[in-house]
N, C-alpha and C. Protein backbone atom coordinates (compact mmCIF):
# COMPACT_ATOMS: atom_id res chain seq x y z
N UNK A 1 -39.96 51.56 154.40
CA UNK A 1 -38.98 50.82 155.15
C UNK A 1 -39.12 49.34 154.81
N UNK A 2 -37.90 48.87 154.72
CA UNK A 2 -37.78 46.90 154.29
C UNK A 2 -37.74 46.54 155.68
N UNK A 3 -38.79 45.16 155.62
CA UNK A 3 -38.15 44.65 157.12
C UNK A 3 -38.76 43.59 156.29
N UNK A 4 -37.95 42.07 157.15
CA UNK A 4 -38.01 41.17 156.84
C UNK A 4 -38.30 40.35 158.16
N UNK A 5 -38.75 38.96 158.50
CA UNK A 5 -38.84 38.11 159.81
C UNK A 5 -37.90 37.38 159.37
N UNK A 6 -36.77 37.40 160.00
CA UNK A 6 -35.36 36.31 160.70
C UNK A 6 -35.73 35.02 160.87
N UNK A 7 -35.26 34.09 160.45
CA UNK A 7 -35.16 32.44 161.41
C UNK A 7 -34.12 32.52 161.86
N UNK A 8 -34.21 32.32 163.68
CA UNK A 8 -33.06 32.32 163.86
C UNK A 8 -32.29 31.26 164.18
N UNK A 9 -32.70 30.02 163.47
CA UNK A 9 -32.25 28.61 163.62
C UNK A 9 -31.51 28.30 161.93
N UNK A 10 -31.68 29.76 160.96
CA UNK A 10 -30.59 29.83 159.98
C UNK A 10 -29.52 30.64 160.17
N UNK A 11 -28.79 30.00 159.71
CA UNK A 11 -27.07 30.85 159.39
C UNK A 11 -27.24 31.32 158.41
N UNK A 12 -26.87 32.77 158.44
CA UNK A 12 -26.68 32.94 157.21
C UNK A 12 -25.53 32.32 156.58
N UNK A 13 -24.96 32.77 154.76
CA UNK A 13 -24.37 32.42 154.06
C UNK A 13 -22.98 32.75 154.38
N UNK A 14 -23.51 34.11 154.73
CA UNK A 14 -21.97 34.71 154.91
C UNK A 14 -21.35 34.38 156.56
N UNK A 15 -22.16 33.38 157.28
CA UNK A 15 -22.21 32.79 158.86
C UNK A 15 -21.07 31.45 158.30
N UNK A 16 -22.09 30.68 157.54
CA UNK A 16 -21.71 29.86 156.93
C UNK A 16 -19.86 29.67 156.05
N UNK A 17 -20.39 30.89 155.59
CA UNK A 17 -18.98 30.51 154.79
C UNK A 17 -17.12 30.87 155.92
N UNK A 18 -17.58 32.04 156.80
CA UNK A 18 -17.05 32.11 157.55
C UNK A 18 -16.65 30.90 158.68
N UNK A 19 -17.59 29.94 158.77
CA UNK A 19 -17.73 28.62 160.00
C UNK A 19 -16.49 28.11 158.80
N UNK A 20 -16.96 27.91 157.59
CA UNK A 20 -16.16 26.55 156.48
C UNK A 20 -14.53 27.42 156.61
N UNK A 21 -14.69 28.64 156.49
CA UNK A 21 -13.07 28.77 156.32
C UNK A 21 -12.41 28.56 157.85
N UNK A 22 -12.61 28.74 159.09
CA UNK A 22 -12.07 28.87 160.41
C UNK A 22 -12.16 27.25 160.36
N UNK A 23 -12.77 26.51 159.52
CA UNK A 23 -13.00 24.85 160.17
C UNK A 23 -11.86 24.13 159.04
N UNK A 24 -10.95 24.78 158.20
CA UNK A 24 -10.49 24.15 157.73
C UNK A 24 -9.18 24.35 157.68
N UNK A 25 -7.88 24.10 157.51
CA UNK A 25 -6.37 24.45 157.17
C UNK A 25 -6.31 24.91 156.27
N UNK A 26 -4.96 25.51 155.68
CA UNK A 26 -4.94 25.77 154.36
C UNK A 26 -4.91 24.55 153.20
N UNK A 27 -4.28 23.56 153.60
CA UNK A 27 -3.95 22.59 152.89
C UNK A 27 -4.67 21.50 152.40
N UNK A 28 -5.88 21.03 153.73
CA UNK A 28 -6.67 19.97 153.19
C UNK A 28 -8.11 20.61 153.12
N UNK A 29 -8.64 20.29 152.63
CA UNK A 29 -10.50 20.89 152.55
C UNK A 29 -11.40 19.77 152.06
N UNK A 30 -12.41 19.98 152.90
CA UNK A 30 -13.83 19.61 152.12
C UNK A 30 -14.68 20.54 152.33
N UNK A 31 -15.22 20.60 150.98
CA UNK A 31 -16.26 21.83 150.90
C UNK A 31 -17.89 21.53 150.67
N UNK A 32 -18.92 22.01 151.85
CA UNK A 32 -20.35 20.95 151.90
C UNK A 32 -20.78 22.33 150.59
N UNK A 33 -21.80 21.20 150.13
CA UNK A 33 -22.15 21.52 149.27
C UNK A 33 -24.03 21.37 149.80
N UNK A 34 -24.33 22.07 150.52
CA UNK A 34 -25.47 21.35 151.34
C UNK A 34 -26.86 22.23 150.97
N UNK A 35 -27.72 20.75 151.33
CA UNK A 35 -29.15 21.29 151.19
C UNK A 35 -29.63 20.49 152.26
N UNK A 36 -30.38 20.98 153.36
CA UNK A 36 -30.69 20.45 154.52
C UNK A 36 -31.97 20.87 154.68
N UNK A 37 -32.81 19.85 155.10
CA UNK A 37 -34.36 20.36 154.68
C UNK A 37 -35.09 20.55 156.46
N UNK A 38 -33.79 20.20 157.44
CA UNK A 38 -34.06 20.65 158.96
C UNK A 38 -33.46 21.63 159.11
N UNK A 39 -33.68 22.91 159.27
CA UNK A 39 -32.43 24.15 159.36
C UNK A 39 -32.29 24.31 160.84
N UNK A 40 -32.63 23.12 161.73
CA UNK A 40 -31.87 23.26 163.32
C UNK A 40 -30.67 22.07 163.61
N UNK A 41 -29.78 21.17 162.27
CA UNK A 41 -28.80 20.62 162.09
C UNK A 41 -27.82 21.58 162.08
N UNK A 42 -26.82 21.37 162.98
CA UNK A 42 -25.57 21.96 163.02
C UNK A 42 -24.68 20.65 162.80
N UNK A 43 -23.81 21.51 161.75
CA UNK A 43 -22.11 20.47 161.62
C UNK A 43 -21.13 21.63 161.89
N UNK A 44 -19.78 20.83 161.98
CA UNK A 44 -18.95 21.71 161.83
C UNK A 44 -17.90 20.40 161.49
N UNK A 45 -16.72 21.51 160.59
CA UNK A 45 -15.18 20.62 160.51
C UNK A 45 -14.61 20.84 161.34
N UNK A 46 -13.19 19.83 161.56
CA UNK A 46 -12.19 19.99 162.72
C UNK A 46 -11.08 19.41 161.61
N UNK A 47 -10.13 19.68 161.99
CA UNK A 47 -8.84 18.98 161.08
C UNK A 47 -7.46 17.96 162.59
N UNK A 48 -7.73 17.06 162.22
CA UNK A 48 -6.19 16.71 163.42
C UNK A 48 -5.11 16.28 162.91
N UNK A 49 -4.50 15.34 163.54
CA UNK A 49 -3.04 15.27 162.37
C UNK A 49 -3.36 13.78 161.77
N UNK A 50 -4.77 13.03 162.22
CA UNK A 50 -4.91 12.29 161.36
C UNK A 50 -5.78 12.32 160.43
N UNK A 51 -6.63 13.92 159.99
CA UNK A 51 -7.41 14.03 158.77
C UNK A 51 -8.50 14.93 159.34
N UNK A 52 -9.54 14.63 158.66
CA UNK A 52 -10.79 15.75 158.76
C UNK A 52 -12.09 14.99 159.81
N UNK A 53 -12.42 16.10 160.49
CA UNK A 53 -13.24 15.33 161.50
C UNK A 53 -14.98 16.08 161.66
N UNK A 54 -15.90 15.27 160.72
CA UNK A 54 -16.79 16.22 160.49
C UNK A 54 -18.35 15.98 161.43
N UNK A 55 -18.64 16.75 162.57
CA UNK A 55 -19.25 16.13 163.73
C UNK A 55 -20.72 16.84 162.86
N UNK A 56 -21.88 16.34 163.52
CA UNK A 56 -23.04 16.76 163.29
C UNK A 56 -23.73 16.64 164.39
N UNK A 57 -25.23 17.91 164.81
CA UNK A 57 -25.86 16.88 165.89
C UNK A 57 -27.28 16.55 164.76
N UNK A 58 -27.29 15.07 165.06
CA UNK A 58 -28.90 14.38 164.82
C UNK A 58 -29.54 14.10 165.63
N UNK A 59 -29.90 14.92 166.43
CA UNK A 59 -31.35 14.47 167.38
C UNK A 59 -32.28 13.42 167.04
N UNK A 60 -32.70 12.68 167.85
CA UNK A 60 -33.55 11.36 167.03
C UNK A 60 -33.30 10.34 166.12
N UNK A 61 -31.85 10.43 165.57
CA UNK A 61 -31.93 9.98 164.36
C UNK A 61 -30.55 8.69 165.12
N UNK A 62 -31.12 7.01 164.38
CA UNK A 62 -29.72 6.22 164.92
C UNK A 62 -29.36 5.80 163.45
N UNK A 63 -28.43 4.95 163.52
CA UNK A 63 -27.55 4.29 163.04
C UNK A 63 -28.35 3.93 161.77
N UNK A 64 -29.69 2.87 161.92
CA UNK A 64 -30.49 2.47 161.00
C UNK A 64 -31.41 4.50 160.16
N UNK A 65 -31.39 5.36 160.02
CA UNK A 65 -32.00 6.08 160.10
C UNK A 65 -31.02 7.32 159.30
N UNK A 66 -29.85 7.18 159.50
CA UNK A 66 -28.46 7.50 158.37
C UNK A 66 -27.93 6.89 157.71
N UNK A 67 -27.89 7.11 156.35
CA UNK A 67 -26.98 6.76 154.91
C UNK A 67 -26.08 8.02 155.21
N UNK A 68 -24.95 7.07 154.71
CA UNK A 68 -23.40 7.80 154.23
C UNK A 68 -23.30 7.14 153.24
N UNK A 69 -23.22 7.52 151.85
CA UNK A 69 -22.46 7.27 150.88
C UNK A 69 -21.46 7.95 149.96
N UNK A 70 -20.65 7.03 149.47
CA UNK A 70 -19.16 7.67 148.78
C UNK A 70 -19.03 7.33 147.55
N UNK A 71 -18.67 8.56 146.47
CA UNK A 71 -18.84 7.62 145.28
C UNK A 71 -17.84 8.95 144.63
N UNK A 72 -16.28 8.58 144.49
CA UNK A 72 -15.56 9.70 143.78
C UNK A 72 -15.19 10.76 144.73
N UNK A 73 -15.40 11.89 144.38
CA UNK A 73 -14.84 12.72 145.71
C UNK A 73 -16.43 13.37 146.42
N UNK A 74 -17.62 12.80 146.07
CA UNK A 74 -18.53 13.04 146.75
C UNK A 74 -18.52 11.97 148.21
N UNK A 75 -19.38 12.99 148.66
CA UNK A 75 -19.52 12.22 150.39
C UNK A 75 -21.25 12.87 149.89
N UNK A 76 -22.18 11.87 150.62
CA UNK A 76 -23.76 12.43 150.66
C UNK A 76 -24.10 11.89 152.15
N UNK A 77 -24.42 12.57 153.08
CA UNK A 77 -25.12 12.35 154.32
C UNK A 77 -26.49 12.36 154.37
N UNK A 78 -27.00 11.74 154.35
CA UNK A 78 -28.43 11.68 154.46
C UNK A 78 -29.22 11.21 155.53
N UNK A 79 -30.18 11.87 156.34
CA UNK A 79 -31.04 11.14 157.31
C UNK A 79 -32.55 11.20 156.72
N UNK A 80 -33.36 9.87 157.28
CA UNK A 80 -34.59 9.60 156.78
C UNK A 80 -35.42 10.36 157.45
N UNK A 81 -36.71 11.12 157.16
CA UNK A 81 -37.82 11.79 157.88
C UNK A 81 -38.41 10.19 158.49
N UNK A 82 -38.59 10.89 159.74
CA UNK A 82 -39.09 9.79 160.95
C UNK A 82 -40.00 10.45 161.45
N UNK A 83 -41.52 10.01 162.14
CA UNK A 83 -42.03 10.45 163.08
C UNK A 83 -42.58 11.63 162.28
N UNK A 84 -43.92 12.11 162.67
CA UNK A 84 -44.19 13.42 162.20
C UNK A 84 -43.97 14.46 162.76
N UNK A 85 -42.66 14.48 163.18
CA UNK A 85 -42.44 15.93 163.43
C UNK A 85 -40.55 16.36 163.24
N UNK A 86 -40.34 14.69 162.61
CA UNK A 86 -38.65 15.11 162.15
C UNK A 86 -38.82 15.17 160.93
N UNK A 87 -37.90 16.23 160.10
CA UNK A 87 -38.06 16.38 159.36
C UNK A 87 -36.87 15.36 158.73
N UNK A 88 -36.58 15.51 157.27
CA UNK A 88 -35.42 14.40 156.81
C UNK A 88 -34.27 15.65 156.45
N UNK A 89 -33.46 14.95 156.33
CA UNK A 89 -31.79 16.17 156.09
C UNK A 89 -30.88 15.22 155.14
N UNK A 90 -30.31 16.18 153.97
CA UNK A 90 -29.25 15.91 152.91
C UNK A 90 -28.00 17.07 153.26
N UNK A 91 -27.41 16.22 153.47
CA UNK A 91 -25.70 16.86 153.10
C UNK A 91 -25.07 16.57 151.91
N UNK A 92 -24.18 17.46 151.21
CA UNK A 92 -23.55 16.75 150.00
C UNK A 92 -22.09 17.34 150.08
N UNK A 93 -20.91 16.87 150.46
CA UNK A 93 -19.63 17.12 150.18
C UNK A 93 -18.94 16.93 149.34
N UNK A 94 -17.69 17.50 148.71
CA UNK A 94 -16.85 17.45 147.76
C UNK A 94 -15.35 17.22 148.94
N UNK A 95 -14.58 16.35 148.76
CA UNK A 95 -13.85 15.83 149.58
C UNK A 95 -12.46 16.33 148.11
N UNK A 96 -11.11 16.14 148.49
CA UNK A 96 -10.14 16.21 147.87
C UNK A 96 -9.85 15.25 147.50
N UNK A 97 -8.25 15.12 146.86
CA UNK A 97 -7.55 14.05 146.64
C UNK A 97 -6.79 14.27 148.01
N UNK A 98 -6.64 14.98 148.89
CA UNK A 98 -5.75 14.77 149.73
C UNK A 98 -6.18 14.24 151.33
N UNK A 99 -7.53 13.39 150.87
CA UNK A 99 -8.37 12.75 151.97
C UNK A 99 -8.71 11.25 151.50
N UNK A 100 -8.61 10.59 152.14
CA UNK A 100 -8.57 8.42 151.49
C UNK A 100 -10.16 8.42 151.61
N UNK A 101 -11.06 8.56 150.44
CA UNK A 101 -12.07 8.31 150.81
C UNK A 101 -12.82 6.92 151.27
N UNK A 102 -11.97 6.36 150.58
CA UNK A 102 -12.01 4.47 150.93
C UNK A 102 -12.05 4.29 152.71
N UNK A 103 -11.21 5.25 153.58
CA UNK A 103 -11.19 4.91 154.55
C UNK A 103 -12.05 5.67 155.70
N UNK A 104 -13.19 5.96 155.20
CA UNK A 104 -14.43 7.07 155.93
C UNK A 104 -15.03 5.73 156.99
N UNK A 105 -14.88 6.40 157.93
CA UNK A 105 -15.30 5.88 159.71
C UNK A 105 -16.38 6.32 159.73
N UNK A 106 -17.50 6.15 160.53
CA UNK A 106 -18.87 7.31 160.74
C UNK A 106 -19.27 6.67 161.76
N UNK A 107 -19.47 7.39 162.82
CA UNK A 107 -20.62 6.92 164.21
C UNK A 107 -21.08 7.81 164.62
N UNK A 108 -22.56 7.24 165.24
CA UNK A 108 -23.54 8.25 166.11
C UNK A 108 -23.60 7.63 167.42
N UNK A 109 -23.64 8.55 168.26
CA UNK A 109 -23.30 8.31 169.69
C UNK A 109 -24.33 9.44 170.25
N UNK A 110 -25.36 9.44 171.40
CA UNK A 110 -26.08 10.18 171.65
C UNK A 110 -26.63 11.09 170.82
N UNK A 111 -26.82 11.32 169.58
CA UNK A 111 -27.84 12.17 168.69
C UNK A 111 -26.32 13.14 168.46
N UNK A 112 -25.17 12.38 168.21
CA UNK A 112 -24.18 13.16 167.59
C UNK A 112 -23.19 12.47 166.88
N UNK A 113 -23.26 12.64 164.78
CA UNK A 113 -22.39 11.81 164.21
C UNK A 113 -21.35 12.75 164.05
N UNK A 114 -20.29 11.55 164.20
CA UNK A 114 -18.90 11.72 163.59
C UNK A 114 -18.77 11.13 162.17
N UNK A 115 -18.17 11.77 161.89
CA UNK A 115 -17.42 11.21 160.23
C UNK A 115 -16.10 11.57 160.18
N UNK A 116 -14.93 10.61 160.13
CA UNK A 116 -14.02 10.44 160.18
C UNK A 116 -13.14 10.69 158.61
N UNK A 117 -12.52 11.50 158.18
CA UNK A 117 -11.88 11.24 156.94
C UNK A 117 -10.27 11.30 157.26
N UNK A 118 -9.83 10.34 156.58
CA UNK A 118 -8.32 10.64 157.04
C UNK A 118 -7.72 10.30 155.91
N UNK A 119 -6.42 11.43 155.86
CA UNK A 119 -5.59 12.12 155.09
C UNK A 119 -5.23 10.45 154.19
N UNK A 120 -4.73 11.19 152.74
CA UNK A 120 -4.13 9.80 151.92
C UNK A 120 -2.82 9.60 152.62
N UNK A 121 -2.32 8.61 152.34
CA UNK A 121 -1.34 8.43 152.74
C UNK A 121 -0.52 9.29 151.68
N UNK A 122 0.01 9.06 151.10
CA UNK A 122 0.71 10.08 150.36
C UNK A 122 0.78 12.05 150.68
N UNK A 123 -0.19 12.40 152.02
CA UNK A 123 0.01 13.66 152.31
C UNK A 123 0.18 13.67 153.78
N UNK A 124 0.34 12.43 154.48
CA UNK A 124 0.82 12.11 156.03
C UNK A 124 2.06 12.70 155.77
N UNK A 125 2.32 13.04 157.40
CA UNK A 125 3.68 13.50 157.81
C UNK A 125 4.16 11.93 158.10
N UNK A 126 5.61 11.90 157.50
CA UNK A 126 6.86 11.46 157.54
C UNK A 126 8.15 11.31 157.78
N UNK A 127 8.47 10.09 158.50
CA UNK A 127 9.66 10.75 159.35
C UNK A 127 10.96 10.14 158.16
N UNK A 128 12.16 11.05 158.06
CA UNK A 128 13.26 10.87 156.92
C UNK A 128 14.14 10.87 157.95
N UNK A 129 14.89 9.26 157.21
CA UNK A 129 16.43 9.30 158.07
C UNK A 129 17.40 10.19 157.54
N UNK A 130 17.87 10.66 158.33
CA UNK A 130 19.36 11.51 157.96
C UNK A 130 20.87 9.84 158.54
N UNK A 131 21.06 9.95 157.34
CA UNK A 131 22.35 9.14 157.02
C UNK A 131 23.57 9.64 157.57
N UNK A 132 25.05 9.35 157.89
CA UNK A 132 26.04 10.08 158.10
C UNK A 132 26.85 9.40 156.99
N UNK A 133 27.70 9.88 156.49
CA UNK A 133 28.80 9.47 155.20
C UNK A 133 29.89 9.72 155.56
């Protein structure tokens, strides 16, 4: 008989990939590309009508203690190992063309970041006059 011991502070893959498709529309996506070296970080996506809304919780971790950087259609989240008993955490995203990466927001508020991506302008809804002739 196979038996294996569970963590049950991992998702599996197929947990995982199921969370990324229910967290995204058909139309816009970012897809994490992640290696997280705390496996009790939870994220998830949200989509609204002004872009992608990607929450995390960081316990312990502030403002000075997270890098966000952007370079192309990568996004990298990173928190620093603090304290001996936090561990440190990497995120790595692939963002679209149909998200302004120039215009990425990010705040932590009680041991929970937001990251803000919002849609290019060129894939906002638009309102068209109808003319009469």
């Amino acid at each position: 008989m196979f038996m294996t011991n569970l963590n049950s502070n991992r998702k599996s893959a197929i947990d995982e990939l199921f969370e990324l498709m229910d967290s995204v529309d058909n139309s816009f996506r970012i897809y994490p590309n992640s290696y997280k070296q705390n496996n009790s970080l939870d994220y998830k996506t949200d989509t609204d009508d002004d872009g992608v809304i990607l929450t995390m919780n960081v316990p312990g971790y502030n403002k000075e203690l997270i890098d966000i950087h952007v370079g192309g259609d990568k996004l990298k989240i990173e928190g620093k190992a603090h304290s001996g008993d936090v561990d440190g955490f990497i995120y790595n995203f692939t963002i679209n063309d149909n998200l302004d990466a120039d215009e990425i927001k990010a705040t932590v508020i009680d041991g929970v970041l937001t990251v803000s991506i919002p849609y290019a302008e060129k894939v906002k809804p638009r309102k068209i006059e109808v003319k009469v002739n």
